[in-house]
N, C-alpha and C. Protein backbone atom coordinates (compact mmCIF):
# COMPACT_ATOMS: atom_id res chain seq x y z
N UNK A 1 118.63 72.93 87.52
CA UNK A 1 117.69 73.84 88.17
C UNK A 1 116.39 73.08 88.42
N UNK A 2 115.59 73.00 89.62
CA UNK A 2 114.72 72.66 90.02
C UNK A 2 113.71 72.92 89.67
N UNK A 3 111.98 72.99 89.81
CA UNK A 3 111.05 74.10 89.32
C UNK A 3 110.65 75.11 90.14
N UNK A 4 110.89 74.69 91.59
CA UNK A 4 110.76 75.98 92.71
C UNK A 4 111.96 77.00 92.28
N UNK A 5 113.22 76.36 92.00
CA UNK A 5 114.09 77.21 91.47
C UNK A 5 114.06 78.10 90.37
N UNK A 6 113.16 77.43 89.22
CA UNK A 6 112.52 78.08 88.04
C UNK A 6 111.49 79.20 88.41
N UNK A 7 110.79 79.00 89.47
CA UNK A 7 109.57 79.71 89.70
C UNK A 7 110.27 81.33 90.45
N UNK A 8 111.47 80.60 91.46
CA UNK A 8 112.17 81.58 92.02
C UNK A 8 112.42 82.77 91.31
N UNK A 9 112.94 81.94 90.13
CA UNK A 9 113.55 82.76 89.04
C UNK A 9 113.06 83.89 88.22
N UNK A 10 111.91 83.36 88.24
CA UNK A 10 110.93 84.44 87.44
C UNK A 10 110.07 85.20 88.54
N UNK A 11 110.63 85.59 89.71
CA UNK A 11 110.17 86.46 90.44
C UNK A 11 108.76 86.19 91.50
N UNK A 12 108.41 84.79 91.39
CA UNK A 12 107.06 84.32 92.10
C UNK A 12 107.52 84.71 93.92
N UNK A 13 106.73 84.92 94.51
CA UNK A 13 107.06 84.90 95.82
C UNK A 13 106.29 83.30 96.30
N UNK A 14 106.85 83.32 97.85
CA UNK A 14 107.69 81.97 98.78
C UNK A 14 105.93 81.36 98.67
N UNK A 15 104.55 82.34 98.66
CA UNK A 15 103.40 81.42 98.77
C UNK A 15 103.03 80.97 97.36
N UNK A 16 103.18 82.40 97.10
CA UNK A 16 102.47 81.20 94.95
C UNK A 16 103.83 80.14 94.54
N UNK A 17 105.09 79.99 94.92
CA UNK A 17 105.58 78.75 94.90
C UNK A 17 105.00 77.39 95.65
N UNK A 18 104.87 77.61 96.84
CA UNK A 18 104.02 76.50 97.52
C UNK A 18 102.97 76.13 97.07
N UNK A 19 102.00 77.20 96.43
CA UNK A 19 100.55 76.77 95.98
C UNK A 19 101.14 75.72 94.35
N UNK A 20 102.32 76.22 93.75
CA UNK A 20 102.21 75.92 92.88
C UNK A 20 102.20 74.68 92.90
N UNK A 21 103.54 74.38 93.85
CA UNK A 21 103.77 73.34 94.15
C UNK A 21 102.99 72.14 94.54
N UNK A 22 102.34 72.49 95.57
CA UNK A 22 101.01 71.66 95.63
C UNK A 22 100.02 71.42 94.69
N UNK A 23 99.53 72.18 93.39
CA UNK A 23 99.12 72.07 92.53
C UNK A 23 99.68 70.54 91.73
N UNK A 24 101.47 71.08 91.39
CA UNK A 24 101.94 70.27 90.84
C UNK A 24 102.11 68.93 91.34
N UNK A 25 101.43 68.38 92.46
CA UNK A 25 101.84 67.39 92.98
C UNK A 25 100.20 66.58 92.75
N UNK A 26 99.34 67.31 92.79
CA UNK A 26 98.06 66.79 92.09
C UNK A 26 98.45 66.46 90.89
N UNK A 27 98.93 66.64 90.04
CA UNK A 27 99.10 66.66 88.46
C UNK A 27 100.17 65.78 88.25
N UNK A 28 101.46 65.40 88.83
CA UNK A 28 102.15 64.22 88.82
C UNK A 28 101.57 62.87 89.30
N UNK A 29 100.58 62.77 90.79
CA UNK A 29 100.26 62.04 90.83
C UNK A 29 98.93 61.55 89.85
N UNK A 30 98.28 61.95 89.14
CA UNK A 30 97.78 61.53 88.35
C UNK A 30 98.02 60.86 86.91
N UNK A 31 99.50 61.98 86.50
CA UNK A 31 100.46 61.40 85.53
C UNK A 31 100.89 59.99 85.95
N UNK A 32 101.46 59.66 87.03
CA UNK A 32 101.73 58.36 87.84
C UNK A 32 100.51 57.33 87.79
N UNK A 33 99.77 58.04 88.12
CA UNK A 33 98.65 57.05 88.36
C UNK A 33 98.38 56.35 86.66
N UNK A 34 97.92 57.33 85.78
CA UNK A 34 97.82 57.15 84.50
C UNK A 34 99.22 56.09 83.48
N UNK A 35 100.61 55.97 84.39
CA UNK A 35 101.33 56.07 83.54
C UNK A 35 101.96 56.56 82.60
N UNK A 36 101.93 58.14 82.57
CA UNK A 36 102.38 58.70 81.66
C UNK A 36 103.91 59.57 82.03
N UNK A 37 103.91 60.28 81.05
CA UNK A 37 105.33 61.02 81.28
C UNK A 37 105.26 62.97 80.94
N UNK A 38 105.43 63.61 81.75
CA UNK A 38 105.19 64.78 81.47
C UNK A 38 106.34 65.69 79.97
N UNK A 39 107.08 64.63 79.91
CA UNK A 39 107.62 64.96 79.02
C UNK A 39 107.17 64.45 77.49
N UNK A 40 106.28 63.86 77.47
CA UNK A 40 105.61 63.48 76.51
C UNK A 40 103.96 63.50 76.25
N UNK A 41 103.24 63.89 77.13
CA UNK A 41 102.50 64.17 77.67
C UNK A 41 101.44 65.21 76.39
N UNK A 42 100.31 64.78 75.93
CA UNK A 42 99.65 65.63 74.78
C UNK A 42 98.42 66.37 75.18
N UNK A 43 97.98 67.17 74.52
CA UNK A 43 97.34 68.19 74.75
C UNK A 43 95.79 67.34 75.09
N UNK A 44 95.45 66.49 73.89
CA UNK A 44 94.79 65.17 74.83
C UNK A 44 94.51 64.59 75.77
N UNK A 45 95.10 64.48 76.55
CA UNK A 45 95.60 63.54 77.54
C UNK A 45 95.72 64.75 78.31
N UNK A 46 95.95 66.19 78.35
CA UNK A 46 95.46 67.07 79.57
C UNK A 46 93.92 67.41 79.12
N UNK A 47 93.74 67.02 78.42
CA UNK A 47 92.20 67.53 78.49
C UNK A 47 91.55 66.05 79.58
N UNK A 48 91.92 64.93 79.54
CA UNK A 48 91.65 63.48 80.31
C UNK A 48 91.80 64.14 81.71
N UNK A 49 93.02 64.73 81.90
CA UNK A 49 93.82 65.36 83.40
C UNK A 49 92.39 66.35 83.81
N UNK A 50 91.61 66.87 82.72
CA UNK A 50 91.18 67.54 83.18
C UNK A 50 89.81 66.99 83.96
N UNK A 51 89.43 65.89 83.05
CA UNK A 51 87.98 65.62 83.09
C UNK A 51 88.15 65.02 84.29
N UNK A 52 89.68 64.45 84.91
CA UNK A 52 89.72 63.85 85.86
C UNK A 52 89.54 64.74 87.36
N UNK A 53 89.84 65.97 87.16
CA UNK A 53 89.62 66.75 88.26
C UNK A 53 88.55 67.14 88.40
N UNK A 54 87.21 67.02 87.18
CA UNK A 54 85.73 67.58 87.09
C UNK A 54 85.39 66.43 87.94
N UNK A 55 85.93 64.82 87.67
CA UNK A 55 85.22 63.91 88.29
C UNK A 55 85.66 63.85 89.89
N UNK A 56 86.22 64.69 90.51
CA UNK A 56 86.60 64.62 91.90
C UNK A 56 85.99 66.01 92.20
N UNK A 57 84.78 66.13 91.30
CA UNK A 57 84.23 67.59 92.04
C UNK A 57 84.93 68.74 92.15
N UNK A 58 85.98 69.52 91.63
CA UNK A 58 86.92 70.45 91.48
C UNK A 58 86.02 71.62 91.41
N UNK A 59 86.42 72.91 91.53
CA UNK A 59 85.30 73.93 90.92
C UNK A 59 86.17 73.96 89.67
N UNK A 60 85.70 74.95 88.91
CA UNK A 60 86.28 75.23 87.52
C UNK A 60 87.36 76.30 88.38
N UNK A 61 86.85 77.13 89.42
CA UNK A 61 87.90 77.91 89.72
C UNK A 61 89.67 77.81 89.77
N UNK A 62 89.41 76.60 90.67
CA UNK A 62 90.46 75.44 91.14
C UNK A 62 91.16 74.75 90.07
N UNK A 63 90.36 74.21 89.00
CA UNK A 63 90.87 73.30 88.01
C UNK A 63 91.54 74.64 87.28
N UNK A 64 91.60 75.78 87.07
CA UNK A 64 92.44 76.93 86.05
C UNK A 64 93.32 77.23 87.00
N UNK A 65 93.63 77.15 88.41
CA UNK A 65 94.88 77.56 89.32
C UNK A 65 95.33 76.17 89.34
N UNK A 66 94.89 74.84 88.92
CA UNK A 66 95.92 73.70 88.93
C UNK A 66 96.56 73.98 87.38
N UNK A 67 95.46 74.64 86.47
CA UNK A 67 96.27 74.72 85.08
C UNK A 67 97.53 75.43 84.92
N UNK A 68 97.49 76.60 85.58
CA UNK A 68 98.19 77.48 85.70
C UNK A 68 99.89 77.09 85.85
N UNK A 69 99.49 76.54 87.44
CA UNK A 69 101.09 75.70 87.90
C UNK A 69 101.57 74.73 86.68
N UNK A 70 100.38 73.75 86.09
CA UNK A 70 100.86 72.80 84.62
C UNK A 70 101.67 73.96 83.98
N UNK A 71 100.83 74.98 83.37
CA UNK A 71 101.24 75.72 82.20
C UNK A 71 102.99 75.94 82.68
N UNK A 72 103.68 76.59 83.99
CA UNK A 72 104.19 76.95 84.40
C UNK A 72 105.05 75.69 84.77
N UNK A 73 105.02 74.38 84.55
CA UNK A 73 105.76 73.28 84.55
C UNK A 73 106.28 73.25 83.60
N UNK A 74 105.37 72.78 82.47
CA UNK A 74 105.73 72.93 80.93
C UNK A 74 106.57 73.63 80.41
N UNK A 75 106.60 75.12 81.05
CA UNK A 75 107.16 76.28 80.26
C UNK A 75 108.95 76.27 81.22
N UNK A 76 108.88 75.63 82.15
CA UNK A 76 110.08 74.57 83.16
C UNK A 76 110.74 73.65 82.39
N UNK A 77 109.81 72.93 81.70
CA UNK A 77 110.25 71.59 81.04
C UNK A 77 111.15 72.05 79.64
N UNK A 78 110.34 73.57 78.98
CA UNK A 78 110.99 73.62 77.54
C UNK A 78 112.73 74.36 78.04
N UNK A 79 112.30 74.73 79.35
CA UNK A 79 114.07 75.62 79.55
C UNK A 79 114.73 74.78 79.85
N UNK A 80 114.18 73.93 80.52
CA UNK A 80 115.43 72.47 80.82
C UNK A 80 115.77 71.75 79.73
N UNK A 81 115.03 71.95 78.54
CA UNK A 81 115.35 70.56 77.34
C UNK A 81 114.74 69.64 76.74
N UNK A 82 113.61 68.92 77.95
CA UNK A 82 112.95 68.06 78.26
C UNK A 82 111.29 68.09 77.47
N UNK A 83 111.28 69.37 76.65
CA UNK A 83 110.21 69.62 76.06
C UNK A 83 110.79 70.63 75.22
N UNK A 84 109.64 70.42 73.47
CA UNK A 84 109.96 71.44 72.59
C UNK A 84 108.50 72.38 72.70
N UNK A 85 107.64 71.92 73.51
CA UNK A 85 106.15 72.41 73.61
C UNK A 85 105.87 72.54 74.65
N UNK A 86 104.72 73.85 75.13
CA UNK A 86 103.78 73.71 76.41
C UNK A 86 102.24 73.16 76.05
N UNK A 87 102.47 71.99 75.85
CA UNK A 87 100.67 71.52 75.21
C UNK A 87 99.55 72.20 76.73
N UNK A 88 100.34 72.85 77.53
CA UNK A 88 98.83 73.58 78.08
C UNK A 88 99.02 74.96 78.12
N UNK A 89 99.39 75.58 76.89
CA UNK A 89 99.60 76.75 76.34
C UNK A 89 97.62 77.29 76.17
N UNK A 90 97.00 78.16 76.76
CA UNK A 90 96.18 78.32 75.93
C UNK A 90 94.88 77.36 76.51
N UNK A 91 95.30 76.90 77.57
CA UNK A 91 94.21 76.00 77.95
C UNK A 91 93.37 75.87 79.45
N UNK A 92 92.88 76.41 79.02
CA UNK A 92 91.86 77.42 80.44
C UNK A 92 90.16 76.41 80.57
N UNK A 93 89.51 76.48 81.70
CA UNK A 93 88.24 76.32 82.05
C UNK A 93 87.33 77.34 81.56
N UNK A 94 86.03 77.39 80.94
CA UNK A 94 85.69 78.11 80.50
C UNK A 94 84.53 78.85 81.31
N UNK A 95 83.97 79.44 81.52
CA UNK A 95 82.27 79.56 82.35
C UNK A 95 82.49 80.18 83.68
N UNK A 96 84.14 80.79 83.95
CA UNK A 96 83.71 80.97 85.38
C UNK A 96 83.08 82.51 85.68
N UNK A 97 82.47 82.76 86.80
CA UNK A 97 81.55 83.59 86.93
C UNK A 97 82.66 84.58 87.61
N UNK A 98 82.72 85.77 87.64
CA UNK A 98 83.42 86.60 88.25
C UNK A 98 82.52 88.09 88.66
N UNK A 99 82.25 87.91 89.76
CA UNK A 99 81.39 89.24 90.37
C UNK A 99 82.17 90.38 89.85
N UNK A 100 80.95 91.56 89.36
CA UNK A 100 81.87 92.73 90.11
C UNK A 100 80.95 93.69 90.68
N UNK A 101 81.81 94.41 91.33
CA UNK A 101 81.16 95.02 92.46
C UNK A 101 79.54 96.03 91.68
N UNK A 102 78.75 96.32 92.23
CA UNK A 102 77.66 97.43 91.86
C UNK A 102 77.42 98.61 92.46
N UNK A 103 76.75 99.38 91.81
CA UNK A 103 76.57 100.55 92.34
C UNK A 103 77.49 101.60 92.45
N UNK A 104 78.56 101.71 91.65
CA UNK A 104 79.58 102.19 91.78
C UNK A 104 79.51 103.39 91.00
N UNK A 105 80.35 104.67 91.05
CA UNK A 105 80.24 105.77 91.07
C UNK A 105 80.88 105.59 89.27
N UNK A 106 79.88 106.83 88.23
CA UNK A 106 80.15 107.04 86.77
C UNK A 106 81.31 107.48 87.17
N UNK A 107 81.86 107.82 85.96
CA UNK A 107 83.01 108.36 85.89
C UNK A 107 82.71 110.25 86.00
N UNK A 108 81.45 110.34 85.34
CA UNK A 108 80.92 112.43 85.72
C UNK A 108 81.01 112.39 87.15
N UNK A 109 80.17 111.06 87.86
CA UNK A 109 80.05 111.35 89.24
C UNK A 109 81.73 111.53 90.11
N UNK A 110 82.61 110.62 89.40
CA UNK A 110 83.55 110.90 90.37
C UNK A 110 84.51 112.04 90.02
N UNK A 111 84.39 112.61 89.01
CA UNK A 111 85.21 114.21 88.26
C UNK A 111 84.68 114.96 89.17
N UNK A 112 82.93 115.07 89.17
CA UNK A 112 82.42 115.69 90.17
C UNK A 112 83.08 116.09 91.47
N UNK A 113 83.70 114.83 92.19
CA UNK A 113 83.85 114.71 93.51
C UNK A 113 85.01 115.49 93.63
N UNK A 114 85.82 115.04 92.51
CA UNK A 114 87.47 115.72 92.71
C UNK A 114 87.09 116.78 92.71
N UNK A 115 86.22 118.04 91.57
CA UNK A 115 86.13 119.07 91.31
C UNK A 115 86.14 119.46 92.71
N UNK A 116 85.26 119.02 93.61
CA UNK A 116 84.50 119.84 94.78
C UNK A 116 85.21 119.37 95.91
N UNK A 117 86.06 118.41 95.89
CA UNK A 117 86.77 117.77 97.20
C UNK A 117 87.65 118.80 98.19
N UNK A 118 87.92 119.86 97.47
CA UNK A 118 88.81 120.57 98.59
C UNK A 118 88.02 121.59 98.66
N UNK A 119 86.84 122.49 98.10
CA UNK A 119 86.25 123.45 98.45
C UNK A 119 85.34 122.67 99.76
N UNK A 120 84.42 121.52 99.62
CA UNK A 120 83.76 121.40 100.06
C UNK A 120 84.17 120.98 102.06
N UNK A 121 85.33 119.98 101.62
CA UNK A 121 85.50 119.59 102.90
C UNK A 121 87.28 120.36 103.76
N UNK A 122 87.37 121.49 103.04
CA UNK A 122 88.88 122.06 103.38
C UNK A 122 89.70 121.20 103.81
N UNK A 123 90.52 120.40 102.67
CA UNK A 123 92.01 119.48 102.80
C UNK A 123 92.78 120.28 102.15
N UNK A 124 93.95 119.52 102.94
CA UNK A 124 95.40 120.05 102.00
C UNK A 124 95.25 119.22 100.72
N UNK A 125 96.26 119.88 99.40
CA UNK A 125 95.95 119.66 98.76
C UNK A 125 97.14 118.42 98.15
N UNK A 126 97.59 118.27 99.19
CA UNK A 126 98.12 116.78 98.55
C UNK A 126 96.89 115.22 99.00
N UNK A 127 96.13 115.58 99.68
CA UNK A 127 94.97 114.62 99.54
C UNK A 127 94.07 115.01 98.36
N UNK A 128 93.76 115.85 97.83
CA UNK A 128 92.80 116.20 96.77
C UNK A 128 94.21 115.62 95.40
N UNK A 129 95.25 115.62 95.49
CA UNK A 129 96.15 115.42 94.20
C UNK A 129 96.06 113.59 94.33
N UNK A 130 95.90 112.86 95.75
CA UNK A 130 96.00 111.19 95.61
C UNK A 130 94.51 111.35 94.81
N UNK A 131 93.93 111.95 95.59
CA UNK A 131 92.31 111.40 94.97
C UNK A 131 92.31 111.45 93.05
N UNK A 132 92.93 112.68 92.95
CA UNK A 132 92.93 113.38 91.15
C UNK A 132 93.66 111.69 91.09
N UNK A 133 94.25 111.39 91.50
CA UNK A 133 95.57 109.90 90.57
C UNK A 133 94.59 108.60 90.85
N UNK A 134 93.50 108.74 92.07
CA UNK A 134 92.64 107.58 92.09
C UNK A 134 92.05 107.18 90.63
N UNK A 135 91.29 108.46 90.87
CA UNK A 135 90.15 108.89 89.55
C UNK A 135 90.41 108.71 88.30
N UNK A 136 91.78 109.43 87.78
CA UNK A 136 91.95 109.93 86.30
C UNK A 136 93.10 108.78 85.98
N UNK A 137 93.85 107.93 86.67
CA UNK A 137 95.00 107.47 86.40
C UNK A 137 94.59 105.75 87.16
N UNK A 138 93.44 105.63 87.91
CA UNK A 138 93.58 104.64 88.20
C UNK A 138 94.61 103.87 89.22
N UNK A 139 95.70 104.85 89.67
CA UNK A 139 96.31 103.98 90.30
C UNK A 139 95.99 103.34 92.13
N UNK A 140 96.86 102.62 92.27
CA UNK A 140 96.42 101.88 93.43
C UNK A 140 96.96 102.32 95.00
N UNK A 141 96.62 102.11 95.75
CA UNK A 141 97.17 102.66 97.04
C UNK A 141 98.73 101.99 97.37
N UNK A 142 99.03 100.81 96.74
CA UNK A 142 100.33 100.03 96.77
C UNK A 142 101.09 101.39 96.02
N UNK A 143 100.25 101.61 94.98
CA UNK A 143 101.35 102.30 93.67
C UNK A 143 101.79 103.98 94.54
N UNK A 144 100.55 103.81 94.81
CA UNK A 144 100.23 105.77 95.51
C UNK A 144 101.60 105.40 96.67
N UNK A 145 101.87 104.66 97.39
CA UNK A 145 102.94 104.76 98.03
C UNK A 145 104.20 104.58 97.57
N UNK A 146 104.39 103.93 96.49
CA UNK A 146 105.71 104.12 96.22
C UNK A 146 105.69 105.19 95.34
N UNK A 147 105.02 106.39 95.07
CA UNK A 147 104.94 106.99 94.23
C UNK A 147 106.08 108.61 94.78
N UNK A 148 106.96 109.13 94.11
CA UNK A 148 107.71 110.34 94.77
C UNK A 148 108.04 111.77 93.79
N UNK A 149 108.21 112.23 94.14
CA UNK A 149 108.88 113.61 93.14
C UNK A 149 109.18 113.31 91.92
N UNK A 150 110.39 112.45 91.59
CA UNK A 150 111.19 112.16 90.60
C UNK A 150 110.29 111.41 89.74
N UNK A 151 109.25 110.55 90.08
CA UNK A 151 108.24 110.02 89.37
C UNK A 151 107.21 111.08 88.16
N UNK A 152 106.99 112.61 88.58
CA UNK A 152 106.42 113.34 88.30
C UNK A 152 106.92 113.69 86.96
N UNK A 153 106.56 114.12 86.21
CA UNK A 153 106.87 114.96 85.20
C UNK A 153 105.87 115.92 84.49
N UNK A 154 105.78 117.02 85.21
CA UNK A 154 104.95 117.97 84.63
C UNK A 154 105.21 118.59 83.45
N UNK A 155 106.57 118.79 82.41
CA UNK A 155 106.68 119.59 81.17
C UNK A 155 105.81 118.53 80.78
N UNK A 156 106.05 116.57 80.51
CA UNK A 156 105.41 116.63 79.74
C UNK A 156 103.84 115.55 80.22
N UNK A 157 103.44 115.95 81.27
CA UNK A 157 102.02 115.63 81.67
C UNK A 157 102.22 114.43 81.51
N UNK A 158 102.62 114.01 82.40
CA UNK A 158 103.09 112.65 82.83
C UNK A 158 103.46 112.40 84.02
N UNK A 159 103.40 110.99 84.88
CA UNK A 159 103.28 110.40 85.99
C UNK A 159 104.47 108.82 85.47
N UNK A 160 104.82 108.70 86.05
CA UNK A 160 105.56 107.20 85.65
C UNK A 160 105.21 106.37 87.54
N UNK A 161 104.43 104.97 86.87
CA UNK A 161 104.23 104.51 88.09
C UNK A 161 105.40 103.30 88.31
N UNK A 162 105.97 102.91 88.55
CA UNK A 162 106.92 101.97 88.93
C UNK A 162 106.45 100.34 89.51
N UNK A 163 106.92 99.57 88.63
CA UNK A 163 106.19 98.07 88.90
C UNK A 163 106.57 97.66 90.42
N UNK A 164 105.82 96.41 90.33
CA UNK A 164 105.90 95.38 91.69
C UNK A 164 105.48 94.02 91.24
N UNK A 165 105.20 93.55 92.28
CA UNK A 165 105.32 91.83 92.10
C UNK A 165 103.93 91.59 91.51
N UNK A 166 102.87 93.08 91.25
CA UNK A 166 101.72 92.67 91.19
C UNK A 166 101.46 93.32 89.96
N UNK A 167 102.32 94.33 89.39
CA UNK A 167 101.90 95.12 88.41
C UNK A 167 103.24 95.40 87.63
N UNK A 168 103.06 95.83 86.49
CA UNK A 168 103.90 96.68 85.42
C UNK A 168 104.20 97.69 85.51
N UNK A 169 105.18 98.26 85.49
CA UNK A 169 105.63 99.55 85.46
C UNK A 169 104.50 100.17 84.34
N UNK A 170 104.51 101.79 84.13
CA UNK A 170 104.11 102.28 83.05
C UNK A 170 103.91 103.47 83.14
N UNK A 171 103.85 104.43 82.21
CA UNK A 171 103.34 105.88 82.13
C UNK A 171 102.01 106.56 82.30
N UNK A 172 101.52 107.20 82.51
CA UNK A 172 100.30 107.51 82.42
C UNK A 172 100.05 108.83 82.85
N UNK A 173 99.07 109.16 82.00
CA UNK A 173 98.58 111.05 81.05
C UNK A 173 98.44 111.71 82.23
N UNK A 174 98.70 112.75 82.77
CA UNK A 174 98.00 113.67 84.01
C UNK A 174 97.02 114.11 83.68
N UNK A 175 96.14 114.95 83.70
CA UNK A 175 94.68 115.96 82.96
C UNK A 175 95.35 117.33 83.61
N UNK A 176 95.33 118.49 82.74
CA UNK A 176 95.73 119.45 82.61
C UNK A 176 95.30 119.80 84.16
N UNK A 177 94.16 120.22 84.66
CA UNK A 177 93.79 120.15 86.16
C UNK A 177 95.18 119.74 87.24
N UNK A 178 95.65 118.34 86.74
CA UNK A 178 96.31 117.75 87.69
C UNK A 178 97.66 118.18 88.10
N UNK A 179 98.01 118.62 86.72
CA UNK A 179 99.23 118.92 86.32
C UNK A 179 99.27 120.55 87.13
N UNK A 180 98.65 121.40 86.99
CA UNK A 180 98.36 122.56 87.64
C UNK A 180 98.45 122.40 89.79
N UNK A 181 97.71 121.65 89.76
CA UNK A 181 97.68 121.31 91.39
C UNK A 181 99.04 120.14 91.82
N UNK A 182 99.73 119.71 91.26
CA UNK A 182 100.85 119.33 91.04
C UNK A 182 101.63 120.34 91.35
N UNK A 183 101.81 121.26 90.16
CA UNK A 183 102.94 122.41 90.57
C UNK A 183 103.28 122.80 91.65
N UNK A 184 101.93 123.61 91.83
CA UNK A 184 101.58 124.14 92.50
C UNK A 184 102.02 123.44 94.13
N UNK A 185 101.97 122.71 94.50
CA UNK A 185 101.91 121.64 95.23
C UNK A 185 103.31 121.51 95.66
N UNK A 186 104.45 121.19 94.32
CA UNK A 186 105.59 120.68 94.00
C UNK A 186 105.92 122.45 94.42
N UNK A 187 106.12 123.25 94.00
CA UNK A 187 106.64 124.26 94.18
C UNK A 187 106.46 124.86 95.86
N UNK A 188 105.24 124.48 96.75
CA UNK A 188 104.79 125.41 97.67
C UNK A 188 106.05 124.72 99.06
């Protein structure tokens, strides 16, 4: 088995294989360059791999998506044989800055909104029930579409969202509110 084949395997799609790939081809040629062997290869000696990508100006961003594809070689190398270890288990860039958005609505402010969303602006009430699953459940507009009947479970106030290539399957609580306009909804 190959490592695009490995990557296949564990469900990556056709671009994060390519990126990986290209990743991994920075990281062999440096193994090459260095003389070394990825099969022997120490946790040491990726910290060297690393300092070597700080000295070609890398962001830190970049140097944790080349780690990534390593980590994901390694963890290649122990299914093939060729390794009893991932020495870049655990081994990340540290400091990077990650925005998040501001100004964004409390959580009273957005109960608020649901409360008043269908008196105020007269919708049907299967747009006031996506908004209740925005709010209280968090889910995503990917999820909100694959989302159907059989997913529902009102005896016991429950929603089951169904995974993808981006997320986990999982359960999650309705609020008594929801569960009511649900029925209601489900029954009309």
């Amino acid at each position: 088995m190959t490592f695009t084949d490995y990557l296949r395997q564990k469900g990556h799609s056709g671009s994060t294989i390519s990126t990986y790939s290209k990743y991994l081809a920075c990281f062999t040629e440096w193994l090459e360059q260095e003389q070394l062997s990825a099969d022997v290869i120490s946790y040491m000696e990726l910290l060297d791999f690393i300092r070597h990508l700080q000295s070609m100006n890398k962001s830190k961003a970049l140097i944790n998506a080349i780690l990534c594809a390593v980590r994901h070689y390694f963890n290649y190398l122990v299914v093939e044989g060729k390794r009893t270890d991932n020495p870049a288990t655990g081994l990340f860039m540290k400091g990077i800055i990650r925005r998040l958005p501001n100004n964004l609505l409390s959580q009273d402010e957005m109960i608020h909104l649901y409360e008043c969303y269908q008196l105020q602006l007269q919708v049907d009430a299967s747009k006031k029930i996506m908004l209740g699953l925005f709010i209280y459940q968090g889910v995503t507009v990917e999820e909100l579409k694959r989302l159907s009947v059989k997913d529902i479970y009102l005896k016991e106030g429950k929603v089951f969202i169904s995974g993808s290539s981006h997320s986990n399957e999982r359960w999650l609580r309705l609020e008594a509110v929801q569960v009511l306009e649900l029925q209601a909804y489900i029954k009309a």
